[in-house]
C-alpha atoms as a PDB file:
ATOM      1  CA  UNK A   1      38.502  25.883 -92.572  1.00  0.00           C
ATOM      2  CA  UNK A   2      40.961  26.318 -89.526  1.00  0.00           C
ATOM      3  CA  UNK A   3      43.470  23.953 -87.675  1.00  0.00           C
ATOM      4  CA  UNK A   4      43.626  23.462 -84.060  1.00  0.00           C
ATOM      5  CA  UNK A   5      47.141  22.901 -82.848  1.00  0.00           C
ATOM      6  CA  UNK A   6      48.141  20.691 -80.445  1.00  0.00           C
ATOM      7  CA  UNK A   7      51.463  21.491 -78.185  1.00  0.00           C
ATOM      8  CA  UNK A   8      54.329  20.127 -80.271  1.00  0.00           C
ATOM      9  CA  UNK A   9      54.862  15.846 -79.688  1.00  0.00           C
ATOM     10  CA  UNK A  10      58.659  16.500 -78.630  1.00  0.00           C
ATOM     11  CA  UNK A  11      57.961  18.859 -75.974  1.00  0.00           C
ATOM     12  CA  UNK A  12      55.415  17.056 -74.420  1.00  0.00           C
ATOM     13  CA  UNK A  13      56.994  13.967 -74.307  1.00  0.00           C
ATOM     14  CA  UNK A  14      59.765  15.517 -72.396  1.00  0.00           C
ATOM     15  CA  UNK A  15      57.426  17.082 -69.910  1.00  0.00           C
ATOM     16  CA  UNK A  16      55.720  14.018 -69.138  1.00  0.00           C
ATOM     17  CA  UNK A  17      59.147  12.426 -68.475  1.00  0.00           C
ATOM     18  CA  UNK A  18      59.696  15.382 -66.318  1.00  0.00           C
ATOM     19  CA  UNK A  19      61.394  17.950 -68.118  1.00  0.00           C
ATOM     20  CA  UNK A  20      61.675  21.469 -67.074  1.00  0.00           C
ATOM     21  CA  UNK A  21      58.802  23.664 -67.724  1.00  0.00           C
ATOM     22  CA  UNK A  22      59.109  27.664 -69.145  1.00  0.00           C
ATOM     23  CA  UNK A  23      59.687  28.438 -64.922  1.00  0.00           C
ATOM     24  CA  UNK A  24      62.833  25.710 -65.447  1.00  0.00           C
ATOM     25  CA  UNK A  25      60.822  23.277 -62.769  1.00  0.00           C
ATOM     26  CA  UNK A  26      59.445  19.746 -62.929  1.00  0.00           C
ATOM     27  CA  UNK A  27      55.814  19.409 -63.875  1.00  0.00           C
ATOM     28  CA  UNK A  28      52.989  18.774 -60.462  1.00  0.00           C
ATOM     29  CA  UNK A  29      51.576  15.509 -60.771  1.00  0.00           C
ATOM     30  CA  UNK A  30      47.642  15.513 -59.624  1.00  0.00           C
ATOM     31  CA  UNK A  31      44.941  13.145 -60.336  1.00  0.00           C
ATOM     32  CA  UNK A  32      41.817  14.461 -62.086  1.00  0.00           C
ATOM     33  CA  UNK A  33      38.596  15.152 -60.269  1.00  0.00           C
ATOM     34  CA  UNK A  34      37.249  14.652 -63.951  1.00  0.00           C
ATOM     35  CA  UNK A  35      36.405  18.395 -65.094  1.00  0.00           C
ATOM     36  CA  UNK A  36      37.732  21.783 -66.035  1.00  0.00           C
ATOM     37  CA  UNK A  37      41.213  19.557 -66.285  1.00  0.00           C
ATOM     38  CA  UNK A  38      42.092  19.939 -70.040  1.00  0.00           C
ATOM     39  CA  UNK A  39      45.144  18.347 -72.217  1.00  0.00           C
ATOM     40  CA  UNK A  40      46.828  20.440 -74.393  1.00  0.00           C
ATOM     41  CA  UNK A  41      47.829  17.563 -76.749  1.00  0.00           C
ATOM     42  CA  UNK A  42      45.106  15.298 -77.304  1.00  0.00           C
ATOM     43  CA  UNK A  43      42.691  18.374 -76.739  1.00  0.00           C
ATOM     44  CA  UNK A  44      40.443  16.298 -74.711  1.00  0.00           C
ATOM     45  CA  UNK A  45      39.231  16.337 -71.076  1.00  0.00           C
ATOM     46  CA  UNK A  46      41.841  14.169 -68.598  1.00  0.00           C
ATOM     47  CA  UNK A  47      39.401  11.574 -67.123  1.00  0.00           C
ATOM     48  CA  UNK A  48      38.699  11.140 -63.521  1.00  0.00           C
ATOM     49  CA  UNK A  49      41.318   9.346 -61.811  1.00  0.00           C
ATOM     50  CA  UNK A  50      43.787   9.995 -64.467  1.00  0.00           C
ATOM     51  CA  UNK A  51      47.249  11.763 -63.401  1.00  0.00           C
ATOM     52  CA  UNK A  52      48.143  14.836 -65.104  1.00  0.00           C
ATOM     53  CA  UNK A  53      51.072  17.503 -65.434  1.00  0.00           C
ATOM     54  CA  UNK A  54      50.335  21.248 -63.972  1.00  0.00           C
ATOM     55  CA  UNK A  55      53.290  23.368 -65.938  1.00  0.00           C
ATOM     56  CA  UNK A  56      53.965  26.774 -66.374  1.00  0.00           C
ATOM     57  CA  UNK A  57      54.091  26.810 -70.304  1.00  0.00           C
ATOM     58  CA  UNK A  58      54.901  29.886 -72.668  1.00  0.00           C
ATOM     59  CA  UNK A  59      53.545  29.394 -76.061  1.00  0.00           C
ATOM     60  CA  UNK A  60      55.999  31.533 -77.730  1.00  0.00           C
ATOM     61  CA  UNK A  61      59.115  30.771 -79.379  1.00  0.00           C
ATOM     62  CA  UNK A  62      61.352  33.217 -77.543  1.00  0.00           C
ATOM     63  CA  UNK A  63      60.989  35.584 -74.803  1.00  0.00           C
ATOM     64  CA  UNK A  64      59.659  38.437 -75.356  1.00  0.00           C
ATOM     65  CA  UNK A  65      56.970  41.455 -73.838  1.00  0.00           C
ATOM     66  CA  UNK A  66      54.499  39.981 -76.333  1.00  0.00           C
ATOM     67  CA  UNK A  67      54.982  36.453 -75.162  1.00  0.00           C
ATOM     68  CA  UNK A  68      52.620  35.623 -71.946  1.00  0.00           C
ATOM     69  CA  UNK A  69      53.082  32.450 -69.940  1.00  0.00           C
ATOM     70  CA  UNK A  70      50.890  30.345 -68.010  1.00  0.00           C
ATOM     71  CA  UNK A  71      49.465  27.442 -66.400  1.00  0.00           C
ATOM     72  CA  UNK A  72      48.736  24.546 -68.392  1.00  0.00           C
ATOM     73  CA  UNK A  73      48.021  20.619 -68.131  1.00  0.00           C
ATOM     74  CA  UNK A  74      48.883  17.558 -69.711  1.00  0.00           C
ATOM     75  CA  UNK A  75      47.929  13.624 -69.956  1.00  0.00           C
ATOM     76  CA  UNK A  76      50.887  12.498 -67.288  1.00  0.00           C
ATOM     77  CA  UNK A  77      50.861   9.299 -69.725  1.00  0.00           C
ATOM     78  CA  UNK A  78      51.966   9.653 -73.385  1.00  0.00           C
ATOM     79  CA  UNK A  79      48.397  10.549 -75.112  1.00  0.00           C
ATOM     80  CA  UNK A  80      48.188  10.934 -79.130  1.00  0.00           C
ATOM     81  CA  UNK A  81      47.897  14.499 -80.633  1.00  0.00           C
ATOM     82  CA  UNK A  82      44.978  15.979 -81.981  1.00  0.00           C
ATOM     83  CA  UNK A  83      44.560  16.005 -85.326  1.00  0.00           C
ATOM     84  CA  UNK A  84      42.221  18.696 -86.713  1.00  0.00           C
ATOM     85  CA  UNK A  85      39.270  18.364 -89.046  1.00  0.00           C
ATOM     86  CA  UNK A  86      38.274  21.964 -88.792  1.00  0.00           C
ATOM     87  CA  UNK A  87      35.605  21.549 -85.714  1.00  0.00           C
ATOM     88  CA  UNK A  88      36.091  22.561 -81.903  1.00  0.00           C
ATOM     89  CA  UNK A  89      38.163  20.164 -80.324  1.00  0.00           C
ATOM     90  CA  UNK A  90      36.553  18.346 -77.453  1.00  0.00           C
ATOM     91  CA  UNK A  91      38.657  20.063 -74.276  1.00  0.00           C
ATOM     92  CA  UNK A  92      36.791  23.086 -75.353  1.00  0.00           C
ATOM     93  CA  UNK A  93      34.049  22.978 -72.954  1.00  0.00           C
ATOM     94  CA  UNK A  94      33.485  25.897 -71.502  1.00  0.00           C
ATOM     95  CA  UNK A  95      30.613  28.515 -72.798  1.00  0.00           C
ATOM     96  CA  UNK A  96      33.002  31.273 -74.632  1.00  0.00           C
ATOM     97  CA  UNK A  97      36.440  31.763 -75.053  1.00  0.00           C
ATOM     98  CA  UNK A  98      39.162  34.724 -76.446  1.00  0.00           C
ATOM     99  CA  UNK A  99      40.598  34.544 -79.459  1.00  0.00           C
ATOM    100  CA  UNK A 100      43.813  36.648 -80.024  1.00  0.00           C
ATOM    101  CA  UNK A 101      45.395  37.872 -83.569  1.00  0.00           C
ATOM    102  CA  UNK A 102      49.319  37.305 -83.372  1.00  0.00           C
ATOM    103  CA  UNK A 103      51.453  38.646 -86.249  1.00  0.00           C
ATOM    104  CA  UNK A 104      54.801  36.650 -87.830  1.00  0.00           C
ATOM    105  CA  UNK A 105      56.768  38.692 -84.971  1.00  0.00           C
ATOM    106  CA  UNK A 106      54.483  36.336 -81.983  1.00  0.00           C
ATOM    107  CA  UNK A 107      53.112  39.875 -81.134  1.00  0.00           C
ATOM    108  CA  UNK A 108      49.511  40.622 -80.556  1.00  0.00           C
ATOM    109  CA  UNK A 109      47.513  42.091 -83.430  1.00  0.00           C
ATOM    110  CA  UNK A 110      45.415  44.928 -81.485  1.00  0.00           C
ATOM    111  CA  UNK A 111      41.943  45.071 -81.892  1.00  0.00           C
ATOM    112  CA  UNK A 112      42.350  40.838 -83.011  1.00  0.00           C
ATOM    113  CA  UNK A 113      40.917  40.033 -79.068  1.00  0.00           C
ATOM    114  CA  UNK A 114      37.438  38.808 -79.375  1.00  0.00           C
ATOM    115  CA  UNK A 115      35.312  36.990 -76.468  1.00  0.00           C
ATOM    116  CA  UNK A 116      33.750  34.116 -78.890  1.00  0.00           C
ATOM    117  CA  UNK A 117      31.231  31.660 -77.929  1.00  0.00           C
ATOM    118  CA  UNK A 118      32.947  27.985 -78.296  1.00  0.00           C
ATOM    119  CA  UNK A 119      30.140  26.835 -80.899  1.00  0.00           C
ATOM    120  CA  UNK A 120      31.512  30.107 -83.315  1.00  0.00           C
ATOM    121  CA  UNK A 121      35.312  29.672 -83.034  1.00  0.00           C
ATOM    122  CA  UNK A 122      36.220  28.080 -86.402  1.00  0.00           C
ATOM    123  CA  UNK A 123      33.990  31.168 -88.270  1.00  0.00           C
ATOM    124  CA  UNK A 124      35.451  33.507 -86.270  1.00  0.00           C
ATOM    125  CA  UNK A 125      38.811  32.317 -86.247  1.00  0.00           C
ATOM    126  CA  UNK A 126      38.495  32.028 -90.116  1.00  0.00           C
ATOM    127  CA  UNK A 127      37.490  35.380 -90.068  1.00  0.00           C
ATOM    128  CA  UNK A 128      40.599  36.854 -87.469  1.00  0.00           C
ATOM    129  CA  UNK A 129      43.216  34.604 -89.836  1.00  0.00           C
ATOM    130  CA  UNK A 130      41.867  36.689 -93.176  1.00  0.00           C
ATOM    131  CA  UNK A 131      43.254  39.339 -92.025  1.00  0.00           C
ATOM    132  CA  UNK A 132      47.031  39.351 -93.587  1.00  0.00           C
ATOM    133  CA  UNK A 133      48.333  41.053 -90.644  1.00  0.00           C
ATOM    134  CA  UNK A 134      47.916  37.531 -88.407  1.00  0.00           C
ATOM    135  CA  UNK A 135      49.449  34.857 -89.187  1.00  0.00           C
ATOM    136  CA  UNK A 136      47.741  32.705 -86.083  1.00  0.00           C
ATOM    137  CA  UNK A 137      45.538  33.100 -83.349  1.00  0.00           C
ATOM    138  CA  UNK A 138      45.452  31.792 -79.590  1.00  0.00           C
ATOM    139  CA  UNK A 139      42.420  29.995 -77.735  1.00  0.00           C
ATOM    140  CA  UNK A 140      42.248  31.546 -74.387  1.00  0.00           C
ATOM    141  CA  UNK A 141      40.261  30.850 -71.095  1.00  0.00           C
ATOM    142  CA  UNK A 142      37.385  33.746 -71.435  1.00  0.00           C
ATOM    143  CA  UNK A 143      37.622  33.962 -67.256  1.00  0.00           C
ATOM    144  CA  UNK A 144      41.128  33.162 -66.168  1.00  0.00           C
ATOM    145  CA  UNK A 145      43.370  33.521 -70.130  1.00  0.00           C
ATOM    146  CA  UNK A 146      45.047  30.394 -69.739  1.00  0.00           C
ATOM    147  CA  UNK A 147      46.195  29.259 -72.829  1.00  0.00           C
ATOM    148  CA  UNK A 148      44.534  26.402 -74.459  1.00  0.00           C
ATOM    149  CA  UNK A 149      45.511  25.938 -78.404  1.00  0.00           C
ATOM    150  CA  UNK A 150      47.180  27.455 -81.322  1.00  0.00           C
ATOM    151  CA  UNK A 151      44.836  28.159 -84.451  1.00  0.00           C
ATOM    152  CA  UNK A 152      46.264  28.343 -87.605  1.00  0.00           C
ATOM    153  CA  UNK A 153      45.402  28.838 -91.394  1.00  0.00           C
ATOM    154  CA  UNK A 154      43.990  25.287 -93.328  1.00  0.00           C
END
């Protein structure tokens, strides 16, 4: 089994109380149309009519060539984290998705890049995290590689 990790509860909570983003700016505030708008906390869809955050994020721990950065959104109100029981979280909507190898070093495994449909991402993320060279893998947009969740070892 696999985990699906949420952005971290401290950083959020200072985004959505308007703390800098990765560019050093203020998160957009926007109200949701009701699709293709997902949190990267609760891992669920942001509701039409709900505000959210649009934030450059970089889900790295340190700058680096390895370490991409990207548009993300958020709940604008405080929304619980997701807590994983293995299956694909619900913001994961779309038909397929990448899933990227990163060693201890945040640097991309090559060859660890796979275009997955959503249904097959635990199994194949099970299968990317046997591999003792990575030590977690990404979720990534399939069309546009926004980042969209950490996966990590059970």
């Amino acid at each position: 089994m696999v985990t699906f990790v949420p952005l971290d509860s401290a950083l959020v909570r200072k985004l959505q109380s308007g703390g800098p983003d990765a560019n050093g700016q203020a998160p957009e505030r926007q109200v949701s149309s009701g699709s293709g708008v997902p949190c990267r906390h609760c891992l669920r869809q942001i509701g039409r009519g709900e505000e959210y955050l649009i934030l450059s994020h970089r889900p790295f721990p340190e700058a680096q060539p390895y370490a991409e950065q990207g548009p993300i959104f958020l709940h604008a109100r405080a929304c619980l984290a997701h807590v994983s029981d293995g299956s694909v979280p619900e913001m994961l909507d779309s038909p397929h998705y990448i899933l990227r190898g990163y060693c201890e070093g945040n640097r991309i495994v090559y060859g660890s890049g796979l275009i997955v449909p959503t249904a097959e991402i635990p199994k194949a993320a099970a299968a990317l995290l046997a591999d003792g060279a990575i030590a977690y893998a990404h979720v990534r947009s399939a069309s546009n590689n926004c980042y969209q969740c950490r996966i990590e070892r059970d």
